[in-house]
Protein backbone atom coordinates (compact mmCIF):
# COMPACT_ATOMS: atom_id res chain seq x y z
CA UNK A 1 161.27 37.68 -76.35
CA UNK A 2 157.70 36.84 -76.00
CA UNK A 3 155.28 39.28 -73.96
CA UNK A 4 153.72 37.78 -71.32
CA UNK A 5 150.52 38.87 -69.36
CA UNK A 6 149.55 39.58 -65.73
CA UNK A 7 146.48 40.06 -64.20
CA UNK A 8 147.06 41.27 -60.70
CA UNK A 9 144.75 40.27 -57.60
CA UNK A 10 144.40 40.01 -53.82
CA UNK A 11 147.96 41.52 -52.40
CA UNK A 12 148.70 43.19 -55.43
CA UNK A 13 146.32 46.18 -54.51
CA UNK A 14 147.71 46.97 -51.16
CA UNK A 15 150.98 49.31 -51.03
CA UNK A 16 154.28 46.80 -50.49
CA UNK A 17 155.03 47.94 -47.37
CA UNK A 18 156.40 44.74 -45.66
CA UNK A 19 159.57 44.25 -47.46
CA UNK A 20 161.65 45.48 -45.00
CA UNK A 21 165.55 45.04 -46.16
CA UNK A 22 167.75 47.48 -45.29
CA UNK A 23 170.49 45.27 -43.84
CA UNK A 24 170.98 42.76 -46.46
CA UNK A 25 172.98 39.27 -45.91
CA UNK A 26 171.69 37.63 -49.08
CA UNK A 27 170.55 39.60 -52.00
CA UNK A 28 168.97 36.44 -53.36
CA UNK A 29 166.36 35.82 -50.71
CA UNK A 30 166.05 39.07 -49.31
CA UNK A 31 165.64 41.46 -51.81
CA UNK A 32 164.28 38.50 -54.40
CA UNK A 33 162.58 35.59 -53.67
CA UNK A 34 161.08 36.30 -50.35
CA UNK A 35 159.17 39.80 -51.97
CA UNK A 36 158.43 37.73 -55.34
CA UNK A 37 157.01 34.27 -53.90
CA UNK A 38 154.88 36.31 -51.01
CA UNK A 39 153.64 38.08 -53.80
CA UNK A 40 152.34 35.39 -56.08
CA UNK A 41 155.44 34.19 -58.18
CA UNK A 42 156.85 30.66 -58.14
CA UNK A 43 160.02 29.63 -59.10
CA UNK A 44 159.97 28.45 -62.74
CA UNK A 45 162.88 25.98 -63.31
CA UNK A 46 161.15 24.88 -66.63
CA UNK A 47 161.24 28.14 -68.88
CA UNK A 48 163.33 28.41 -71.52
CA UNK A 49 162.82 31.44 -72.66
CA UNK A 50 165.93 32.72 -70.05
CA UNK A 51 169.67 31.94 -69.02
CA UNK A 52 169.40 28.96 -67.35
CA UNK A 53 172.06 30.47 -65.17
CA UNK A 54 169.75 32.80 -63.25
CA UNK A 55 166.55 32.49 -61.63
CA UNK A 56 163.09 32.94 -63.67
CA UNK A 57 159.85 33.80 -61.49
CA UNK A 58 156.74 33.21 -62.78
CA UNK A 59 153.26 34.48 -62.17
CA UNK A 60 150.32 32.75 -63.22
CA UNK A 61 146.89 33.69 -61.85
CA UNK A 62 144.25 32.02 -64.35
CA UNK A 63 146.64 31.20 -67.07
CA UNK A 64 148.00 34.39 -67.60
CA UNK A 65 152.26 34.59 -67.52
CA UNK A 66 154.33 37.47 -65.87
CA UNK A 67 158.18 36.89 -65.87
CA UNK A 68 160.80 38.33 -63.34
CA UNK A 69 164.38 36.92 -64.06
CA UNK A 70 167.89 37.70 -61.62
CA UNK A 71 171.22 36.50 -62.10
CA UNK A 72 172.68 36.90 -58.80
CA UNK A 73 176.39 36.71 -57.58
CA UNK A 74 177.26 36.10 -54.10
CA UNK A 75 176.13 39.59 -52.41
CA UNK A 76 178.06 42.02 -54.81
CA UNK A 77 175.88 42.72 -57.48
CA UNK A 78 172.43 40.91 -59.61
CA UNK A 79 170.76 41.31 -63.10
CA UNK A 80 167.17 41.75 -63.65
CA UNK A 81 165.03 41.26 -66.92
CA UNK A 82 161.57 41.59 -66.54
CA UNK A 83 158.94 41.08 -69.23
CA UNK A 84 155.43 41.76 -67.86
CA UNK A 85 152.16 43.41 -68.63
CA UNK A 86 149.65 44.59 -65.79
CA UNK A 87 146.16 44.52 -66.13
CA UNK A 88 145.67 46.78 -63.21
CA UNK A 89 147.06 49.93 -62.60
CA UNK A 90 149.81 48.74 -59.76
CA UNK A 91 151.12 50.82 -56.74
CA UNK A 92 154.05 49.80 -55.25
CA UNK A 93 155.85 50.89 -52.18
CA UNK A 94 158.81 49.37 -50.09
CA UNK A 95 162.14 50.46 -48.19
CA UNK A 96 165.27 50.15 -49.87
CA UNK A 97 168.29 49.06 -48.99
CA UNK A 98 171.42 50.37 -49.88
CA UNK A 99 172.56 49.69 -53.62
CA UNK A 100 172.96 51.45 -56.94
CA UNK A 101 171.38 50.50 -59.92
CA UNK A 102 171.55 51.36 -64.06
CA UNK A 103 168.12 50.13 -66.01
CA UNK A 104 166.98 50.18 -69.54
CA UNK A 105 163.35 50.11 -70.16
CA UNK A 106 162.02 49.22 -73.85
CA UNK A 107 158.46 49.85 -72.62
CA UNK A 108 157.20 51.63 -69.41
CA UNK A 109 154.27 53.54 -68.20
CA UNK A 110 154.80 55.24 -64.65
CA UNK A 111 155.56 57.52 -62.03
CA UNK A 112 157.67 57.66 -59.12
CA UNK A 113 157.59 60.03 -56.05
CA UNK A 114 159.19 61.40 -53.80
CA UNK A 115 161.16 62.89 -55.99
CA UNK A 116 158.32 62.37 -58.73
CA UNK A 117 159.59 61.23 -62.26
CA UNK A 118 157.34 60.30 -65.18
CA UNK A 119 159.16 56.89 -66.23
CA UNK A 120 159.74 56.60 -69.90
CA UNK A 121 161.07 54.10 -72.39
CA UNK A 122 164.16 54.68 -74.59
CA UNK A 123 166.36 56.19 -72.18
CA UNK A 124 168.62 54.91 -69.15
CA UNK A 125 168.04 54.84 -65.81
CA UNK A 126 170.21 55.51 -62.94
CA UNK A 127 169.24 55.10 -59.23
CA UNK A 128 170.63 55.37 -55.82
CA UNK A 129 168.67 53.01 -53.11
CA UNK A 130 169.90 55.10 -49.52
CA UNK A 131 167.91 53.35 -47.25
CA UNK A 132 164.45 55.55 -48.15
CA UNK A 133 161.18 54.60 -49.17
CA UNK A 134 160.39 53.74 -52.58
CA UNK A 135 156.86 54.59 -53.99
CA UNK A 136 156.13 54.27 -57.51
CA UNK A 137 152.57 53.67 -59.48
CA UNK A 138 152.74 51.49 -62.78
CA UNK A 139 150.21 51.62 -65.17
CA UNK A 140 147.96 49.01 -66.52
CA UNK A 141 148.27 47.36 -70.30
CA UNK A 142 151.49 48.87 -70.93
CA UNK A 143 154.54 46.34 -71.29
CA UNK A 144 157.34 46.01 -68.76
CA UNK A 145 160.40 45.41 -70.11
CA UNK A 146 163.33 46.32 -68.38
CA UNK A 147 166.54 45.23 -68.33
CA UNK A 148 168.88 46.49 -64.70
CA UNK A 149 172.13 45.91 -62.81
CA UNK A 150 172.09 46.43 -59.26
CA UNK A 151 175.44 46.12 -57.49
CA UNK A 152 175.78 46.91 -53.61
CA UNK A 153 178.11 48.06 -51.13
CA UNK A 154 179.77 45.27 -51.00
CA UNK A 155 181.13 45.84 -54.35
CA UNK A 156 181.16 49.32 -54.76
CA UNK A 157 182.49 50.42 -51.30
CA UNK A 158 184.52 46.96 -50.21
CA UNK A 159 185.39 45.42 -53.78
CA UNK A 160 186.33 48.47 -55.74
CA UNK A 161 187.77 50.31 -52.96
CA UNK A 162 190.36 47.18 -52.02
CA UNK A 163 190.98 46.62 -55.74
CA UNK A 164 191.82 49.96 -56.50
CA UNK A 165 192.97 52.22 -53.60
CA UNK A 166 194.86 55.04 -55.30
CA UNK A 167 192.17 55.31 -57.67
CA UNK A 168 189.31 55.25 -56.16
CA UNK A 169 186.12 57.37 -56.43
CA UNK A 170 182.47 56.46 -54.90
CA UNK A 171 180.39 56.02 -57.87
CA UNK A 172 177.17 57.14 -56.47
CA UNK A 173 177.28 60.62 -58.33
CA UNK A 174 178.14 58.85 -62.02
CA UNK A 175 175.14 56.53 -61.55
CA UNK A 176 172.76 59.39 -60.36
CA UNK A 177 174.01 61.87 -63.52
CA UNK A 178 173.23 59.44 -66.04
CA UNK A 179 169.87 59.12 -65.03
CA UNK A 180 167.44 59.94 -67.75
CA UNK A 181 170.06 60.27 -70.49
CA UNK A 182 168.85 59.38 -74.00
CA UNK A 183 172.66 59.26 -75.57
CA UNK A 184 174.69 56.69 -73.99
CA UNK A 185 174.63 54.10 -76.98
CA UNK A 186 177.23 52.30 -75.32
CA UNK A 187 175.68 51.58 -71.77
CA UNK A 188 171.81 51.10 -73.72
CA UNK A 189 173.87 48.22 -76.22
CA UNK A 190 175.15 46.66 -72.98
CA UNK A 191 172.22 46.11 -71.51
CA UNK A 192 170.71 44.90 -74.79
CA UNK A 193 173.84 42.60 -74.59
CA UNK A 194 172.98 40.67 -71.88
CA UNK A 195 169.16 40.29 -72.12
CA UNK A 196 170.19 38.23 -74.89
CA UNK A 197 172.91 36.71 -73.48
CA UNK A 198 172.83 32.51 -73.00
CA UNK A 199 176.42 31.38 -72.08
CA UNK A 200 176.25 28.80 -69.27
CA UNK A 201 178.56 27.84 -66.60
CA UNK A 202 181.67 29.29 -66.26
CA UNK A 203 181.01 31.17 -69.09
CA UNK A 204 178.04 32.80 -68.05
CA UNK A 205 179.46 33.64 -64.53
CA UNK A 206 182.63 35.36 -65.98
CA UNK A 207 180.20 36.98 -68.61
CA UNK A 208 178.18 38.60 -65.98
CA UNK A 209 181.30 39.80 -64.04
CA UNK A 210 182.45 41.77 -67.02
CA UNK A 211 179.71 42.99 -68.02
CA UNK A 212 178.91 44.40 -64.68
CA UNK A 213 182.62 46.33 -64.67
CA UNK A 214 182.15 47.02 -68.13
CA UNK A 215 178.91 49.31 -67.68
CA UNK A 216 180.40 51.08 -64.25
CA UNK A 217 183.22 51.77 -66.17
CA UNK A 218 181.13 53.39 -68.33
CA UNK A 219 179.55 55.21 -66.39
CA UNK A 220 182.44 56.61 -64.43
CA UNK A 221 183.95 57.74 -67.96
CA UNK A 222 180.96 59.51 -68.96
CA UNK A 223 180.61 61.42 -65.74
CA UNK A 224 184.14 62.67 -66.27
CA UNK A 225 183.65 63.46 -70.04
CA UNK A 226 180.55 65.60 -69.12
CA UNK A 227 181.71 67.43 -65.34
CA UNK A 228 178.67 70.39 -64.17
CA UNK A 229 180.15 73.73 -64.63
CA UNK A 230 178.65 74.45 -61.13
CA UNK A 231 179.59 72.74 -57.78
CA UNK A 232 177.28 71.45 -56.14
CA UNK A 233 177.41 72.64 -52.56
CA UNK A 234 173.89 73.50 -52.58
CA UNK A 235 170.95 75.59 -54.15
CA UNK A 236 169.93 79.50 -52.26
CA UNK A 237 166.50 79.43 -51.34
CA UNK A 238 165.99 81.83 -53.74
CA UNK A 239 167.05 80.14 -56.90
CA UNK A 240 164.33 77.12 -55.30
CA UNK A 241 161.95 79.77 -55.56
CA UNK A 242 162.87 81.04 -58.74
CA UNK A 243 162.52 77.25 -60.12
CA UNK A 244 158.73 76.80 -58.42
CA UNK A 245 157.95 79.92 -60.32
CA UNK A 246 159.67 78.10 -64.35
CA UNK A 247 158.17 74.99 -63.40
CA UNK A 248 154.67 76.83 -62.81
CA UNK A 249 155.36 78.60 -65.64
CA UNK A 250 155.45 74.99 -68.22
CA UNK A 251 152.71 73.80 -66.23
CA UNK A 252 150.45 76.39 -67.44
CA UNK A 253 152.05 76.78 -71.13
CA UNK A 254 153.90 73.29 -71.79
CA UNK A 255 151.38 73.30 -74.96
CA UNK A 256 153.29 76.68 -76.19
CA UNK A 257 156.33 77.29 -77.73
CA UNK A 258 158.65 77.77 -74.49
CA UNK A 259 162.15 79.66 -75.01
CA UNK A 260 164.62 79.02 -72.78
CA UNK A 261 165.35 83.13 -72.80
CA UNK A 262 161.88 83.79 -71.35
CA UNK A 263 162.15 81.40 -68.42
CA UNK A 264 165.53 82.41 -67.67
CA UNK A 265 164.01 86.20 -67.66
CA UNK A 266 161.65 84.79 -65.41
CA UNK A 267 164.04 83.06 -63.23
CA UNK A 268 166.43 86.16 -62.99
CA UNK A 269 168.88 83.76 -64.13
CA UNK A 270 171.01 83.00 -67.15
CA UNK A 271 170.59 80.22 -69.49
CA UNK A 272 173.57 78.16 -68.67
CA UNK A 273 172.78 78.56 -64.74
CA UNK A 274 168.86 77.38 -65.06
CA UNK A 275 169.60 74.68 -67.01
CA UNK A 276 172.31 73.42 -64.59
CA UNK A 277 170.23 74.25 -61.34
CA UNK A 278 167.23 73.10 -62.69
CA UNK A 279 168.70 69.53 -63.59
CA UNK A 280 170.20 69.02 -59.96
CA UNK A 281 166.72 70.04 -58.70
CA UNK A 282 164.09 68.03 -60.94
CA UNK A 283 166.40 65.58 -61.69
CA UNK A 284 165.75 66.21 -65.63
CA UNK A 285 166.83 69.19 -68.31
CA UNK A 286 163.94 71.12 -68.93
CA UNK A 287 163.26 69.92 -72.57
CA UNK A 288 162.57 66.27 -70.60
CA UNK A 289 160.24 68.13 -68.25
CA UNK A 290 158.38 69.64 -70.86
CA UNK A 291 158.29 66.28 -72.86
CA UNK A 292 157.25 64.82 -69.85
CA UNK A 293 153.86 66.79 -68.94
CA UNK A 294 153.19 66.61 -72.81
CA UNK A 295 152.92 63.12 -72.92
CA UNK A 296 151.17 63.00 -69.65
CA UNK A 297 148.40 65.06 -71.43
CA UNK A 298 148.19 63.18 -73.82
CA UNK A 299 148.12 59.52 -72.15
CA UNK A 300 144.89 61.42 -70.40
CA UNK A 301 143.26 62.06 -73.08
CA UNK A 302 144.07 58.91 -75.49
CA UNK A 303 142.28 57.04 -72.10
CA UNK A 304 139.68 59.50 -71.29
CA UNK A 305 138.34 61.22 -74.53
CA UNK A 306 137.71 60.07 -78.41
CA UNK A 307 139.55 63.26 -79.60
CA UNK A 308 141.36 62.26 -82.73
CA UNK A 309 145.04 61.83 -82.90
CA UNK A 310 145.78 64.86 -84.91
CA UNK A 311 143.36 66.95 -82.01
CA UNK A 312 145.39 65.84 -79.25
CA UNK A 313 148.53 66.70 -81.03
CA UNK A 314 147.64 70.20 -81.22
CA UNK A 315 146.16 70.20 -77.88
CA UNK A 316 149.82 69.53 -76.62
CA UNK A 317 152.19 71.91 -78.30
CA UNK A 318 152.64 69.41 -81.76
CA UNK A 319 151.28 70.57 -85.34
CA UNK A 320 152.18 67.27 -86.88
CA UNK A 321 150.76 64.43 -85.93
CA UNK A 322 153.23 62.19 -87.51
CA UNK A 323 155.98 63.83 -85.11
CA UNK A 324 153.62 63.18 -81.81
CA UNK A 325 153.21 60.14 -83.11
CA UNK A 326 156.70 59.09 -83.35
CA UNK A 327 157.76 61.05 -80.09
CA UNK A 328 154.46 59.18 -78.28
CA UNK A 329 156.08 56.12 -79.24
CA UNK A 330 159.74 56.68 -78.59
CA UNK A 331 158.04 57.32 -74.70
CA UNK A 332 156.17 55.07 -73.98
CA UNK A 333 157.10 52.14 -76.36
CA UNK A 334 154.00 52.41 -78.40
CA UNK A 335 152.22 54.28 -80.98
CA UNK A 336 148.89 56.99 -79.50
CA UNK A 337 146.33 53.94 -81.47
CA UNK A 338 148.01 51.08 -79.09
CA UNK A 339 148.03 53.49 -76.32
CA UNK A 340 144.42 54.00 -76.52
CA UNK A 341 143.48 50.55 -77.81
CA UNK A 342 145.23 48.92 -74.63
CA UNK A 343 143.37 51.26 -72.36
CA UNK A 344 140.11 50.31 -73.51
CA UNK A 345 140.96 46.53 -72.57
């Protein structure tokens, strides 16, 4: 698919803060077109570069293309592609509604708060929206191409739960578990599945159906397959404490060779315990958390310095820069000269 462009103006600077759906009666207007067309999209009937079958916004300030494209049915569930590039660094924040969601980004520059989460390429995303704020910041001159379901109560709590009574299980804690998780070939060729898809009418409409039970399916089996050795009925102040004091602890000496012994030590814990309690608390193992305020430091310096590649490799825990290179890339969807050429734009 072709990359398009967007330059954002006007609107785009402020926080979101208007789009206020929390009841939702039509997940087509509400939680689509009414955000995108206030926000300088218009419907484009006339690309072809989507299923006809959904709904392709466009925005075009001085020539320059951004995509968003949903396949919506009724108010159970919708699809998402989106294919844009910002030329501004772009802070967005708006209530949520209700609704979980599974996501697939081939190329993604980011954070979210509250929790905060660096956002990276190459892995899936799952979400819970419960009615909170969302706040996330999206960097400029890096690609957005994601590829999401979103299905809502209607279909998770009514649908599912009428369909199946004896067997049914919320699937709020499957979609949150997965989140992050780099080896789930089967959900990640899904979603490749249907950007590509472009079956029309009936076709397209049962397509999407199947597709959408297909991947919670999924996701319910892989829950299962991989259960926490720990319930979860909640974290001692204590062990929060001990965790401030690890994270700290990479914060100061993510460039270092970390073993998981000496933060355990440090945490009074053992191994199999901080990795468990850590993931429920920061929402990522601590090889991802590492990974994560690696490539920060180096996204920092690729924009802010002319340190060579092979400098900022060693300045962040790598010896080969062939390696940072390839983990760099397997981030953030493109190689540290790409990063650094796109910043200078």
């Amino acid at each position: 698919m072709e990359t398009v462009h967007i330059r954002l103006y006007g609107a785009f600077f402020r926080p979101i803060a208007v789009l206020e759906v929390i009841s939702v009666k039509d997940i087509k207007v509400e939680m689509y077109e009414s955000f995108l067309l206030k926000y300088g999209f218009y419907l484009n009937n006339s690309n072809e570069q989507f299923n006809p079958e959904g709904t392709c916004f466009t925005f075009l300030p001085e020539n320059e293309n951004g995509h968003y494209w949903v396949y919506t049915c009724d108010n159970l569930f919708s699809i998402i592609i989106q294919d844009l590039i910002l030329f501004n660094d772009f802070y967005m924040e708006y209530p949520q509604p209700q609704f979980l969601s599974v996501s697939y980004f081939d190329s993604v520059s980011g954070e979210e708060f509250n929790p905060y989460k660096r956002m990276a390429c190459s892995c899936i995303r799952g979400h819970n929206g419960r009615n909170n704020m969302y706040q996330a910041l999206f960097h400029k001159n890096i690609p957005i191409r994601c590829t999401s379901i979103i299905i809502m109560p209607e279909y998770y709590e009514d649908y599912l739960r009428i369909k199946y009574p004896k067997e049914y299980e919320h699937p709020q804690e499957a979609f949150i578990s997965i989140d992050g998780s780099t080896e789930f070939p089967e959900l990640t060729f899904l979603l490749k599945q249907i950007k590509n898809n472009r079956s029309t009418g009936i076709s397209a409409k049962l397509y999407y159906e199947s597709k959408v039970a297909e991947a919670i399916s999924l996701i319910v089996q892989k829950t299962k397959e991989s259960s926490p050795l720990f319930a979860t009925k909640g974290i001692s102040q204590q062990d929060l404490d001990s965790l401030i004091s690890v994270t700290s602890y990479i914060d100061n000496h993510f460039a270092s060779n970390i073993h998981l012994d000496s933060l355990a030590r440090l945490a009074c814990m053992g191994t199999t315990k901080l990795k468990y309690t850590f993931k429920e608390v920061y929402k990522s193992t601590i090889s991802e958390y590492i990974l994560n305020k690696r490539i920060r430091q180096a996204e920092h310096l690729l924009a802010n310095t002319d340190l060579h590649i092979s400098q900022i490799s060693q300045t962040i825990g790598y010896k080969k820069a062939s390696s940072f290179s390839e983990i760099f890339r397997k981030t953030t969807g493109l190689l540290p000269n790409e990063y650094r050429k796109s910043m200078a734009k």
